[in-house]
C-alpha atoms as a PDB file:
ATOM      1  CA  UNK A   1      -1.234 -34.365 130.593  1.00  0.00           C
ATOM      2  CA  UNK A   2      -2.104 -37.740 132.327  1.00  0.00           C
ATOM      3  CA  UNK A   3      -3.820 -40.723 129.681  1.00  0.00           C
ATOM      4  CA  UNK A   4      -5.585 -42.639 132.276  1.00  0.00           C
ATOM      5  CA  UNK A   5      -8.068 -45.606 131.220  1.00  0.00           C
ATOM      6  CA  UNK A   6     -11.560 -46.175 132.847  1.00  0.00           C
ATOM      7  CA  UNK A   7     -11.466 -50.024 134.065  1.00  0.00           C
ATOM      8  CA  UNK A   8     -14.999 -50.468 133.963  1.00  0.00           C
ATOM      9  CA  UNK A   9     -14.638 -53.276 131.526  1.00  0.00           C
ATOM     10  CA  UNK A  10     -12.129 -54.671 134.306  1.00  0.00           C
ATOM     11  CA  UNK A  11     -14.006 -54.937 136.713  1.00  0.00           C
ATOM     12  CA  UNK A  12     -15.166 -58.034 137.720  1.00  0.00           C
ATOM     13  CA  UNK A  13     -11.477 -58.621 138.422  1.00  0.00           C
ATOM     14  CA  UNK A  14      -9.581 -58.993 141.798  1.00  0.00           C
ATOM     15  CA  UNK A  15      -8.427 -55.182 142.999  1.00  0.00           C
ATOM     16  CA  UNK A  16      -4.987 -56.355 142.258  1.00  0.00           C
ATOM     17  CA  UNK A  17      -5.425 -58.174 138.972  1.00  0.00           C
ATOM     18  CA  UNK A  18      -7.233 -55.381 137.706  1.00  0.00           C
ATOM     19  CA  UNK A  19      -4.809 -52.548 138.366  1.00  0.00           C
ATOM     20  CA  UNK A  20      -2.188 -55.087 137.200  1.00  0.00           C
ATOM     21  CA  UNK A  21      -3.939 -55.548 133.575  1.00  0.00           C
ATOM     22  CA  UNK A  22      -4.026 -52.138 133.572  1.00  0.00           C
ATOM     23  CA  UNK A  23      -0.019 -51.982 134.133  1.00  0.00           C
ATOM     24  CA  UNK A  24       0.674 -54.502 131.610  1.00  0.00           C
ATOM     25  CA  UNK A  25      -1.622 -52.808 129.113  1.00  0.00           C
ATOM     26  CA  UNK A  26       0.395 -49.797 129.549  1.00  0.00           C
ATOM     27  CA  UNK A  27      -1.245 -47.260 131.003  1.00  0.00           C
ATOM     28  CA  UNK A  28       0.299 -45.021 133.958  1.00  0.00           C
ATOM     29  CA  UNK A  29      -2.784 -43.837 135.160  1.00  0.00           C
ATOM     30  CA  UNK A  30      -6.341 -45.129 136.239  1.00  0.00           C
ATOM     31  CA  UNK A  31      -9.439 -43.255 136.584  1.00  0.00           C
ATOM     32  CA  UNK A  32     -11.415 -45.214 139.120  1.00  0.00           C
ATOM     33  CA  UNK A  33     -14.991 -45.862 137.702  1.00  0.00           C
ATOM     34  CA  UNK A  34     -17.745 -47.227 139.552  1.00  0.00           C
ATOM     35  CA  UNK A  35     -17.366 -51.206 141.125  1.00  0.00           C
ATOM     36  CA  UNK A  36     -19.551 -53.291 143.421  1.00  0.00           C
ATOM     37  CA  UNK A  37     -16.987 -54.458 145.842  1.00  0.00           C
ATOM     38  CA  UNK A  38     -15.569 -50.517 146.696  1.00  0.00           C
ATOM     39  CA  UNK A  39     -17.600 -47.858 145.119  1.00  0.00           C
ATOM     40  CA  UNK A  40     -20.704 -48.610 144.296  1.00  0.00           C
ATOM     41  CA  UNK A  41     -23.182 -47.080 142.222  1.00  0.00           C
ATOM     42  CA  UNK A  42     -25.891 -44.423 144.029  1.00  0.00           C
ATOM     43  CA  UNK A  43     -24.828 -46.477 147.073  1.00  0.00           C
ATOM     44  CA  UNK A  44     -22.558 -45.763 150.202  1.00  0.00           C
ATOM     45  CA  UNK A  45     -18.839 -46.511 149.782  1.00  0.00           C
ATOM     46  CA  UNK A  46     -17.851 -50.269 150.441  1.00  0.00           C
ATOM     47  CA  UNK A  47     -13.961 -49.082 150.659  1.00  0.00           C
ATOM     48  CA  UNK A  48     -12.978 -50.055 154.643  1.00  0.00           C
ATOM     49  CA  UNK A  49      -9.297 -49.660 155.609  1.00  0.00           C
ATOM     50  CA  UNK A  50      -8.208 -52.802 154.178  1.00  0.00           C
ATOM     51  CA  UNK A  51      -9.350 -52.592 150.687  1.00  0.00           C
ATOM     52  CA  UNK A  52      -7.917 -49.127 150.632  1.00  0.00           C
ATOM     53  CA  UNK A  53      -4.671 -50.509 151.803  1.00  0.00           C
ATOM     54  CA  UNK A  54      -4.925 -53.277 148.966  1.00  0.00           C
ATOM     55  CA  UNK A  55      -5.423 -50.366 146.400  1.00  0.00           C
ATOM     56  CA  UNK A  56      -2.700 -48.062 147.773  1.00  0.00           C
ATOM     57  CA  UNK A  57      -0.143 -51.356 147.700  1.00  0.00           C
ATOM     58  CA  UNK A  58      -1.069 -52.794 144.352  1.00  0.00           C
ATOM     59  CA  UNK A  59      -0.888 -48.774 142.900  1.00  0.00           C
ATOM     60  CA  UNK A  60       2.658 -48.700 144.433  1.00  0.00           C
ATOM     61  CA  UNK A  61       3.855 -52.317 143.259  1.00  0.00           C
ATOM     62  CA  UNK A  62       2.913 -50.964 139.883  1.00  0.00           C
ATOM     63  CA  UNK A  63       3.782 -47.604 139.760  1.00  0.00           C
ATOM     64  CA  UNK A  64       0.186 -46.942 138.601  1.00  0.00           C
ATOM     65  CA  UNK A  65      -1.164 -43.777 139.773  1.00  0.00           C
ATOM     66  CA  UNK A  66      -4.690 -42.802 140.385  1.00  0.00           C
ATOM     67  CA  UNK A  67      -5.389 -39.628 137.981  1.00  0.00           C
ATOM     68  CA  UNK A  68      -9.240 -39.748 139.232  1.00  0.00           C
ATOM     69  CA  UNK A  69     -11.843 -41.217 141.429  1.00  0.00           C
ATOM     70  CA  UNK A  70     -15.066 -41.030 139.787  1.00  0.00           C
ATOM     71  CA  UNK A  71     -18.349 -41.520 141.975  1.00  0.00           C
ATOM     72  CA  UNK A  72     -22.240 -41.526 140.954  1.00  0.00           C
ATOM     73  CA  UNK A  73     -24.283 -40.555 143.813  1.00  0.00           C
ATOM     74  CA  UNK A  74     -27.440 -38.712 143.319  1.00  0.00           C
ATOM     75  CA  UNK A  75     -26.511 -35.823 144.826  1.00  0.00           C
ATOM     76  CA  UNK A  76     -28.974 -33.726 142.590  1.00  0.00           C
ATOM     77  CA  UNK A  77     -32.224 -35.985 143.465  1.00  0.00           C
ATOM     78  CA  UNK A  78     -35.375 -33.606 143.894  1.00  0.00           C
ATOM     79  CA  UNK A  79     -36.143 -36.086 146.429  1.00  0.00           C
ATOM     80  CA  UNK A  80     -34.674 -34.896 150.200  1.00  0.00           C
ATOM     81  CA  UNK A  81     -34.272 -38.025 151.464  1.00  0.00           C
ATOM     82  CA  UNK A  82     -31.562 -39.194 148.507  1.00  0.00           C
ATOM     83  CA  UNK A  83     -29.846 -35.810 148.250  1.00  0.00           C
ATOM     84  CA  UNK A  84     -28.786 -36.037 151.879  1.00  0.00           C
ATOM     85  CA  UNK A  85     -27.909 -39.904 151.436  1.00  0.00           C
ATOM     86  CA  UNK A  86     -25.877 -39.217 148.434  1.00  0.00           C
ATOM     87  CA  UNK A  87     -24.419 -36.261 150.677  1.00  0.00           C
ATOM     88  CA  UNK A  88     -23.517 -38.639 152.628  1.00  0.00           C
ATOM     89  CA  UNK A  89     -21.781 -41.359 150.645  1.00  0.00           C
ATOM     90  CA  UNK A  90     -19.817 -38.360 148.766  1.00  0.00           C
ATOM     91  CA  UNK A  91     -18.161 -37.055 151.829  1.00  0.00           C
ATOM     92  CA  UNK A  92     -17.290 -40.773 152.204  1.00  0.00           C
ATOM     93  CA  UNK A  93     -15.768 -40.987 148.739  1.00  0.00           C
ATOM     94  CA  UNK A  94     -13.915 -38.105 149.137  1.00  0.00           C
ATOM     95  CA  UNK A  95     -12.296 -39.416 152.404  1.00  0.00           C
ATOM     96  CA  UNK A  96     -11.194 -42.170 150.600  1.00  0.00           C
ATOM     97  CA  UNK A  97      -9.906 -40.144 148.007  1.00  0.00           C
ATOM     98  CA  UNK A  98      -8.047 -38.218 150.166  1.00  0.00           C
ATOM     99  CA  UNK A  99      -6.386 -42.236 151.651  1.00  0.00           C
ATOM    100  CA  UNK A 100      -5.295 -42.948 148.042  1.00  0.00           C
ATOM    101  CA  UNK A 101      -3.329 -39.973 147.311  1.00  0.00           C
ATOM    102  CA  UNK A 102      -5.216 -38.825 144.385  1.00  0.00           C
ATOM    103  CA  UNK A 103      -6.084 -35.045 143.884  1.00  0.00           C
ATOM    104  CA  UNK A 104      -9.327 -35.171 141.394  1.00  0.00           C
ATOM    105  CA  UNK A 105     -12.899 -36.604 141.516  1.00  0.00           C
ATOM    106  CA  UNK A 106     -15.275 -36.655 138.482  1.00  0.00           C
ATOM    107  CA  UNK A 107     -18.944 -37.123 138.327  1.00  0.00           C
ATOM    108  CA  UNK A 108     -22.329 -36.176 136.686  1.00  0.00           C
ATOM    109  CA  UNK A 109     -24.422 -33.315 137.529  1.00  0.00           C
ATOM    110  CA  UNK A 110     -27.282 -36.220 137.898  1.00  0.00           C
ATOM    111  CA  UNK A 111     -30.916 -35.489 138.697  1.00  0.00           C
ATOM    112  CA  UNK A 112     -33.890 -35.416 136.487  1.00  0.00           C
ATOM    113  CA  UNK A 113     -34.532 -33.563 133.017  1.00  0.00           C
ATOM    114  CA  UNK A 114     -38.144 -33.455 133.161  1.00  0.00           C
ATOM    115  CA  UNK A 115     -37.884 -31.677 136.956  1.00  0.00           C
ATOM    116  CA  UNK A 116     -34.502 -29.428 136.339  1.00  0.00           C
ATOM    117  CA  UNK A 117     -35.189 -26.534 138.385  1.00  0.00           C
ATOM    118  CA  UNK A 118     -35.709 -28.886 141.449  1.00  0.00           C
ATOM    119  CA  UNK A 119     -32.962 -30.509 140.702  1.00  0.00           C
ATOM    120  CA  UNK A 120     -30.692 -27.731 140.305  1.00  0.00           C
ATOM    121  CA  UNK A 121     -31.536 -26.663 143.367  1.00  0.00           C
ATOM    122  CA  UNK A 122     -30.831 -30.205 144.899  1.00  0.00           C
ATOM    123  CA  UNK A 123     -27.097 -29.715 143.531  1.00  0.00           C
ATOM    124  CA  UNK A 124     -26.253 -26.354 144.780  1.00  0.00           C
ATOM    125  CA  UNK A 125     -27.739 -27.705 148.372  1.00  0.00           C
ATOM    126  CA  UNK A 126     -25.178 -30.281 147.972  1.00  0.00           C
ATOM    127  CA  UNK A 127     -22.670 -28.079 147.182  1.00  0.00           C
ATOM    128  CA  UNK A 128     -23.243 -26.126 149.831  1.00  0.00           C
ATOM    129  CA  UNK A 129     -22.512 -28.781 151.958  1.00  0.00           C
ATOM    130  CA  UNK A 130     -19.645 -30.500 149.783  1.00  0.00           C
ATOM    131  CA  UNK A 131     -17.779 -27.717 148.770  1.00  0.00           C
ATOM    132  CA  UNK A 132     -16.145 -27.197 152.164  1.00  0.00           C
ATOM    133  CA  UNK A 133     -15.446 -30.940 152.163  1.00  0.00           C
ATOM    134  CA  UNK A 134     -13.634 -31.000 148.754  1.00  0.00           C
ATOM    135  CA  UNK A 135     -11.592 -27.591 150.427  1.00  0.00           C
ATOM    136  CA  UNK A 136     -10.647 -29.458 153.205  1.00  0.00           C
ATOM    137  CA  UNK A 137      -9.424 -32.513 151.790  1.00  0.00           C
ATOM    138  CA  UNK A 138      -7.613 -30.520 149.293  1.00  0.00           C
ATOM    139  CA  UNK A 139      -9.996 -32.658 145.823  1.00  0.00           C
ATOM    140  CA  UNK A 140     -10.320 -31.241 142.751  1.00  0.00           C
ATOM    141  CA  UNK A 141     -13.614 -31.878 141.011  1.00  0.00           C
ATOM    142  CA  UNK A 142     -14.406 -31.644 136.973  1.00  0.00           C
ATOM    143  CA  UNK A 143     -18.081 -32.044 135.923  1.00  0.00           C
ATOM    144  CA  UNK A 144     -20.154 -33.254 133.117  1.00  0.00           C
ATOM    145  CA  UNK A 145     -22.958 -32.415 131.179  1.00  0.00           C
ATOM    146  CA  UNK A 146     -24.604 -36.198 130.493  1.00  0.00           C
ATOM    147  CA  UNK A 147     -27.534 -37.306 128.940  1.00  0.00           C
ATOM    148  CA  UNK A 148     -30.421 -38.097 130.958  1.00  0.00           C
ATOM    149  CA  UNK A 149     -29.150 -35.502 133.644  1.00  0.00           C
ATOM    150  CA  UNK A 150     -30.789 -31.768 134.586  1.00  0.00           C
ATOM    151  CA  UNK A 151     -27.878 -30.090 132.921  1.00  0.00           C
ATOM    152  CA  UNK A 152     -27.716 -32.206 129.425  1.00  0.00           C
ATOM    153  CA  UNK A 153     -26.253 -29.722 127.339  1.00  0.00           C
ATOM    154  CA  UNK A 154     -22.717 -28.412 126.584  1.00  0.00           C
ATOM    155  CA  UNK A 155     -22.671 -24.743 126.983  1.00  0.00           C
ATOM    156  CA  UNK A 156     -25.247 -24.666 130.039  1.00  0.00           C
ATOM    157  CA  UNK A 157     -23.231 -27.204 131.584  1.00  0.00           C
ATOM    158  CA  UNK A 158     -19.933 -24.802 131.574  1.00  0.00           C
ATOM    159  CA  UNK A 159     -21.917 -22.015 132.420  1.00  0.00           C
ATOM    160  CA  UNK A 160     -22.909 -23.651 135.519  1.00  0.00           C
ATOM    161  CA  UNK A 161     -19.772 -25.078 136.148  1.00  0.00           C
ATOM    162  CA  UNK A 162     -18.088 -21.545 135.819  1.00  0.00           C
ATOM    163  CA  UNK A 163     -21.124 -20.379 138.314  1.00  0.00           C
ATOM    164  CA  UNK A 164     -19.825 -22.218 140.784  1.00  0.00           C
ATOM    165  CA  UNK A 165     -16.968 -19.743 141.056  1.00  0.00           C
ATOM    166  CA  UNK A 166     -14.186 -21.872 142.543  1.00  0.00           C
ATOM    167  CA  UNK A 167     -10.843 -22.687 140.023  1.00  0.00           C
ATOM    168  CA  UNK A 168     -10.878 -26.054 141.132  1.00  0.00           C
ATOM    169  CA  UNK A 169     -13.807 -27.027 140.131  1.00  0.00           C
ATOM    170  CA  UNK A 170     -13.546 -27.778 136.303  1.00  0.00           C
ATOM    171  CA  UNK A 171     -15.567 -29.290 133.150  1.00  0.00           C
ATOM    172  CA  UNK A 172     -15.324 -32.608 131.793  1.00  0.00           C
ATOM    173  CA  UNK A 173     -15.991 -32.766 127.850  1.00  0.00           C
ATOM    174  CA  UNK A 174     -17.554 -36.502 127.227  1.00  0.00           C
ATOM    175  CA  UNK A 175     -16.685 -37.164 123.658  1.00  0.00           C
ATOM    176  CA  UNK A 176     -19.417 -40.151 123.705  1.00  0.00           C
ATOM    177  CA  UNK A 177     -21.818 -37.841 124.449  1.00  0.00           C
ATOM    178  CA  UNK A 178     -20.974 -35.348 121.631  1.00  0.00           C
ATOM    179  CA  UNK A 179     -24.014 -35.679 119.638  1.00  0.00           C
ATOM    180  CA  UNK A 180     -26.565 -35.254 123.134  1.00  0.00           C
ATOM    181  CA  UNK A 181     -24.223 -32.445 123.768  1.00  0.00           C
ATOM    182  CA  UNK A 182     -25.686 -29.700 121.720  1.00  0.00           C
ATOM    183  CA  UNK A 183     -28.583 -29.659 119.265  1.00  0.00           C
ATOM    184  CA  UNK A 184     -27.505 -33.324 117.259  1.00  0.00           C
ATOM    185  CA  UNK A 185     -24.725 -31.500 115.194  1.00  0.00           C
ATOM    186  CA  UNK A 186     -21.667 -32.627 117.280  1.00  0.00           C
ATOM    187  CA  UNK A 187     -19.742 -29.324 117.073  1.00  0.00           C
ATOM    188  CA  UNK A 188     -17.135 -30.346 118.517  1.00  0.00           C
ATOM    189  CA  UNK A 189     -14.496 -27.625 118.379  1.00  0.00           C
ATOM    190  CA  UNK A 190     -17.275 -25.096 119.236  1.00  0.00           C
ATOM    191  CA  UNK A 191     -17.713 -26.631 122.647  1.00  0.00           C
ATOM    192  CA  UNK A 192     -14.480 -27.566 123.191  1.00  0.00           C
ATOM    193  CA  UNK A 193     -13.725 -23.527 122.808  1.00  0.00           C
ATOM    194  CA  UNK A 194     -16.865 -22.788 124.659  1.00  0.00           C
ATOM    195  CA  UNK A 195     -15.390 -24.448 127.767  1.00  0.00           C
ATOM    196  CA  UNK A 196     -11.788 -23.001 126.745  1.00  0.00           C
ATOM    197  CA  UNK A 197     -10.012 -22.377 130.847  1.00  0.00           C
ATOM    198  CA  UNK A 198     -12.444 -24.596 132.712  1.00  0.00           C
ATOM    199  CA  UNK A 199     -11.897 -28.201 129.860  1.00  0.00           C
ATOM    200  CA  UNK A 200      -9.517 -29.680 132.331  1.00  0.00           C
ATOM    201  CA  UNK A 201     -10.871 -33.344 131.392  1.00  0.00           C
ATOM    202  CA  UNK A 202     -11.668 -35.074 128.657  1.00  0.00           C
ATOM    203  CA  UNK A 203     -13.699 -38.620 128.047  1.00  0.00           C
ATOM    204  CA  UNK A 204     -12.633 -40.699 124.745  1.00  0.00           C
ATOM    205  CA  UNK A 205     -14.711 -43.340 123.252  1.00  0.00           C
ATOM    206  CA  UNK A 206     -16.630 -43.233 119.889  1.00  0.00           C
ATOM    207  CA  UNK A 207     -20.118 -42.967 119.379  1.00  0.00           C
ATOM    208  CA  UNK A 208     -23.198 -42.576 116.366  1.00  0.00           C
ATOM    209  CA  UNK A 209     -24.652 -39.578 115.938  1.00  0.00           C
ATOM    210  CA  UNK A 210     -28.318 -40.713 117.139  1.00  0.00           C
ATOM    211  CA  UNK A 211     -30.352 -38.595 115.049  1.00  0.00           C
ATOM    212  CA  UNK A 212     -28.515 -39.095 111.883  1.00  0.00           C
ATOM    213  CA  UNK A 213     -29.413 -37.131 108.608  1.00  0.00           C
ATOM    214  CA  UNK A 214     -32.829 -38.853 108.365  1.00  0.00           C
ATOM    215  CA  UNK A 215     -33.709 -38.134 111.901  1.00  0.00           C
ATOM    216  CA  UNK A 216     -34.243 -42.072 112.024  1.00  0.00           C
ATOM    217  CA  UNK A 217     -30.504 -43.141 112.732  1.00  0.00           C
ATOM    218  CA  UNK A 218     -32.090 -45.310 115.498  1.00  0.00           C
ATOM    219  CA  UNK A 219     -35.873 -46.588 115.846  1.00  0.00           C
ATOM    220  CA  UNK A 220     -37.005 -46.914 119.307  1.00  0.00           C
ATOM    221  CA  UNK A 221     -40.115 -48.047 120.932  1.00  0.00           C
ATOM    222  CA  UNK A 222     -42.743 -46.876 121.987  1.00  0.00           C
ATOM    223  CA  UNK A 223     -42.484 -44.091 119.616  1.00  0.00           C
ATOM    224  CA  UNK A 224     -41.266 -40.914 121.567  1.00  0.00           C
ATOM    225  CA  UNK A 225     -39.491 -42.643 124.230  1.00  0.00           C
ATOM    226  CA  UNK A 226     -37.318 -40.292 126.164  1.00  0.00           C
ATOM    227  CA  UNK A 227     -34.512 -42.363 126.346  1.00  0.00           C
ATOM    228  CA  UNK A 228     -31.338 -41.387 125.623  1.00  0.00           C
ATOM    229  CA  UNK A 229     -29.301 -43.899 123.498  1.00  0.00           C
ATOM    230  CA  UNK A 230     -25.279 -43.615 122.990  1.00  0.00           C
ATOM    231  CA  UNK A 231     -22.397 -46.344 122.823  1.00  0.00           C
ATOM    232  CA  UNK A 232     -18.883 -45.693 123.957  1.00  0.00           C
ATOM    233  CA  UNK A 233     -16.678 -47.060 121.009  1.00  0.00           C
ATOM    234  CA  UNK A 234     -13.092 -47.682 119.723  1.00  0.00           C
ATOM    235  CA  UNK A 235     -12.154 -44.928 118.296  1.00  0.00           C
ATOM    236  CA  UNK A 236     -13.272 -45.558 114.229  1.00  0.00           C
ATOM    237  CA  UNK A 237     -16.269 -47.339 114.712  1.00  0.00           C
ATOM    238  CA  UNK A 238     -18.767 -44.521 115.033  1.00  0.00           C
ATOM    239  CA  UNK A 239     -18.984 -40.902 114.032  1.00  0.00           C
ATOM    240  CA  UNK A 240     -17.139 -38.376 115.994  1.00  0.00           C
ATOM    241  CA  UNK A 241     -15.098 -36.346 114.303  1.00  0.00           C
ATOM    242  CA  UNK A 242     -11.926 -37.107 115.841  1.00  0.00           C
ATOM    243  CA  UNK A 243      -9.533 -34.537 113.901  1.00  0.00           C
ATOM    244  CA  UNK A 244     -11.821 -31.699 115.243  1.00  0.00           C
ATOM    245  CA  UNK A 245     -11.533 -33.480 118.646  1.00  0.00           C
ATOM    246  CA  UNK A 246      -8.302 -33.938 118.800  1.00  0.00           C
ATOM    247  CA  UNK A 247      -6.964 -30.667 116.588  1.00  0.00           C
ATOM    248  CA  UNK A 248      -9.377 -28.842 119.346  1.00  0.00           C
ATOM    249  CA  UNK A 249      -7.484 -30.042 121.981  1.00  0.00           C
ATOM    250  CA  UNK A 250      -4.095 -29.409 120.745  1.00  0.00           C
ATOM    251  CA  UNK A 251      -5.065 -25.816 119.173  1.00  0.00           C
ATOM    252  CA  UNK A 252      -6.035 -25.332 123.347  1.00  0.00           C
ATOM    253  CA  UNK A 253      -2.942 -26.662 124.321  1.00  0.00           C
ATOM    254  CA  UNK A 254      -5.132 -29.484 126.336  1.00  0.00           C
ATOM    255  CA  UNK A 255      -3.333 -30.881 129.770  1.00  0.00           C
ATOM    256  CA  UNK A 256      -5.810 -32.130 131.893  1.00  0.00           C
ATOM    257  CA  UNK A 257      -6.680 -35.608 132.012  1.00  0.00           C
ATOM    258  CA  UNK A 258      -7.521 -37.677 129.005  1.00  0.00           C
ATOM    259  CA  UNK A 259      -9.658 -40.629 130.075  1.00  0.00           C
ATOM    260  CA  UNK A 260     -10.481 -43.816 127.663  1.00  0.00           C
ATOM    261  CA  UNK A 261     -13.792 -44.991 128.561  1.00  0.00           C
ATOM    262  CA  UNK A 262     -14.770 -47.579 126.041  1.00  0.00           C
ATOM    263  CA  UNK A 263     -17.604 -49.877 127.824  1.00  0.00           C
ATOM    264  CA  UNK A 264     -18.473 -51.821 124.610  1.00  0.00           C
ATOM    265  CA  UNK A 265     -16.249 -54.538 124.221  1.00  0.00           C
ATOM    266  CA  UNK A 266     -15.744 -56.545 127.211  1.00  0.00           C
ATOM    267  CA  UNK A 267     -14.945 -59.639 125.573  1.00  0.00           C
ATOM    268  CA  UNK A 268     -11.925 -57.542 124.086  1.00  0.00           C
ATOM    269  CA  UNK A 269     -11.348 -55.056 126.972  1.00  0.00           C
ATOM    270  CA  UNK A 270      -7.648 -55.836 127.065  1.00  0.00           C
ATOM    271  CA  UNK A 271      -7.282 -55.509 122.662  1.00  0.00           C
ATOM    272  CA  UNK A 272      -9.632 -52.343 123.248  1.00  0.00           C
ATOM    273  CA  UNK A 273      -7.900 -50.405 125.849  1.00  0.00           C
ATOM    274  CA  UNK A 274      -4.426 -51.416 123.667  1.00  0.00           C
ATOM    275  CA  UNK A 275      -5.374 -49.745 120.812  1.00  0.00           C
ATOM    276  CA  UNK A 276      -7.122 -46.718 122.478  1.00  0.00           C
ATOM    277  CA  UNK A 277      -4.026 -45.824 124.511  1.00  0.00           C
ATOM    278  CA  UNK A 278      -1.759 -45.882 121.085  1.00  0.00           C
ATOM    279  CA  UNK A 279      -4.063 -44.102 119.822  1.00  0.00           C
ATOM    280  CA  UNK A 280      -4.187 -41.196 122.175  1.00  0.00           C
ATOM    281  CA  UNK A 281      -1.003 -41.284 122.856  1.00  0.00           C
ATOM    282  CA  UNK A 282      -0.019 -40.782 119.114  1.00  0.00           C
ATOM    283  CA  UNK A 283      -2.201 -37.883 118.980  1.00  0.00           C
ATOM    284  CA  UNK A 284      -1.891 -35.821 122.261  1.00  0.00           C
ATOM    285  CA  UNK A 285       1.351 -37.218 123.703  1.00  0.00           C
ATOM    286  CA  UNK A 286       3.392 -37.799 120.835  1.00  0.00           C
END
């Protein structure tokens, strides 16, 4: 099993400085999330030769490995003109993947709730074209259900990911999105098991359960707003159950890819990231 920490909160650091933090934090492994200056988001790859060179010699100063590379292209857009874009920075991203050494992308089924049969058929005419891509450049890919997305929910999220018929292309559980996941409850063992073969990644951060007993957990405005409201947390400071979580994961014999991805504390990212890796390790390492 690889801990690897999300650097979001890292990074409006130098390349180097922030794969360095990450070193001295502790972590052996980085998940490489989303940043202006190489991978933007829903925009083409700014990663030329050089900066891939400067990732590549930093990683190897370190001894940091890449466990991920996680794009956000809107590959599922209902819109042609986007898909194909988005087509188009993936295969990109994935040749840049390929540069760095790292086996495994991650990303978000993306496109639109309110139009999801359009935009399910946007994604499998992406994957279509991607698939082959992926094949060639011998990537793994692991999916997630996230809110605001066509595919929002847990067990229609595996199912598709299972439809897709190829065993190395897995499903990402989002423990942040727990409570979006299903129908408020946050059952998490049940979809943990529900994915059972094809949970080959994981996403830790804490989170409140948005609906709450009263319904009224949060109050948003205008009344009936669509949006979909979540934090990613230390672990303790919201309401996942983390023995079911973590319990789960052992009782599956888990090892994939456990990623921290607390966003919420950038004025602490370093103390954050500390404490999360201690304590994953403690419970699915130790």
């Amino acid at each position: 099993m690889k801990i690897a920490l999300d650097p979001y909160m890292l990074r409006h650091l130098p390349m180097r400085e922030m794969v360095r933090t990450v070193a001295d934090i502790g972590y052996d492994h980085i998940e490489l999330s989303p940043r202006a200056d190489f991978m933007p988001f829903f925009l083409h790859p700014r990663a030329d030769d050089d900066k891939v060179a400067e990732l590549k010699g930093v990683l190897a100063e370190t001894g940091v490995r890449l466990a991920s590379v996680l794009p956000l292209y809107k590959w599922s857009s209902p819109d042609e003109a986007e898909r194909q874009a988005a087509v188009r920075y993936w295969t990109r991203m994935i040749e840049v993947t390929a540069e760095l050494g790292c086996p495994l992308m991650n990303s978000e089924f993306n496109g639109r709730p309110e139009k999801a049969a359009e935009s399910e058929a946007a994604f499998w005419r992406s994957m279509e074209e991607l698939l082959p891509v992926f094949e060639r450049e011998g990537i793994a890919l692991n999916l997630e259900a996230h809110p605001d997305d066509f595919c929002e929910l847990n067990d229609p999220a595996v199912d598709l990911v299972r439809a897709i018929n190829k065993p190395w292309v897995n499903y990402l559980y989002c423990a942040p999105h727990t409570f979006h996941l299903s129908d408020g409850a946050g059952d998490i063992a049940g979809m943990l098991r529900y994915a059972g073969d094809k949970l080959q990644h994981v996403h830790i951060a804490d989170t409140f359960n948005h609906k709450g007993s009263s319904g009224l957990r949060y109050i948003l405005n205008p009344p009936g707003t669509p949006a979909r409201i979540h934090q990613h947390l230390d672990i303790g400071q919201g309401e996942v159950d983390w023995d079911a979580f973590f319990g789960t994961l052992r009782e599956l014999g888990f090892d994939g890819v456990a990623t921290v991805c607390v966003f919420a504390w950038e004025e602490r990212a370093v103390a954050s990231s500390t404490f999360m890796l201690e304590r994953v390790t403690k419970e699915l390492a130790a």
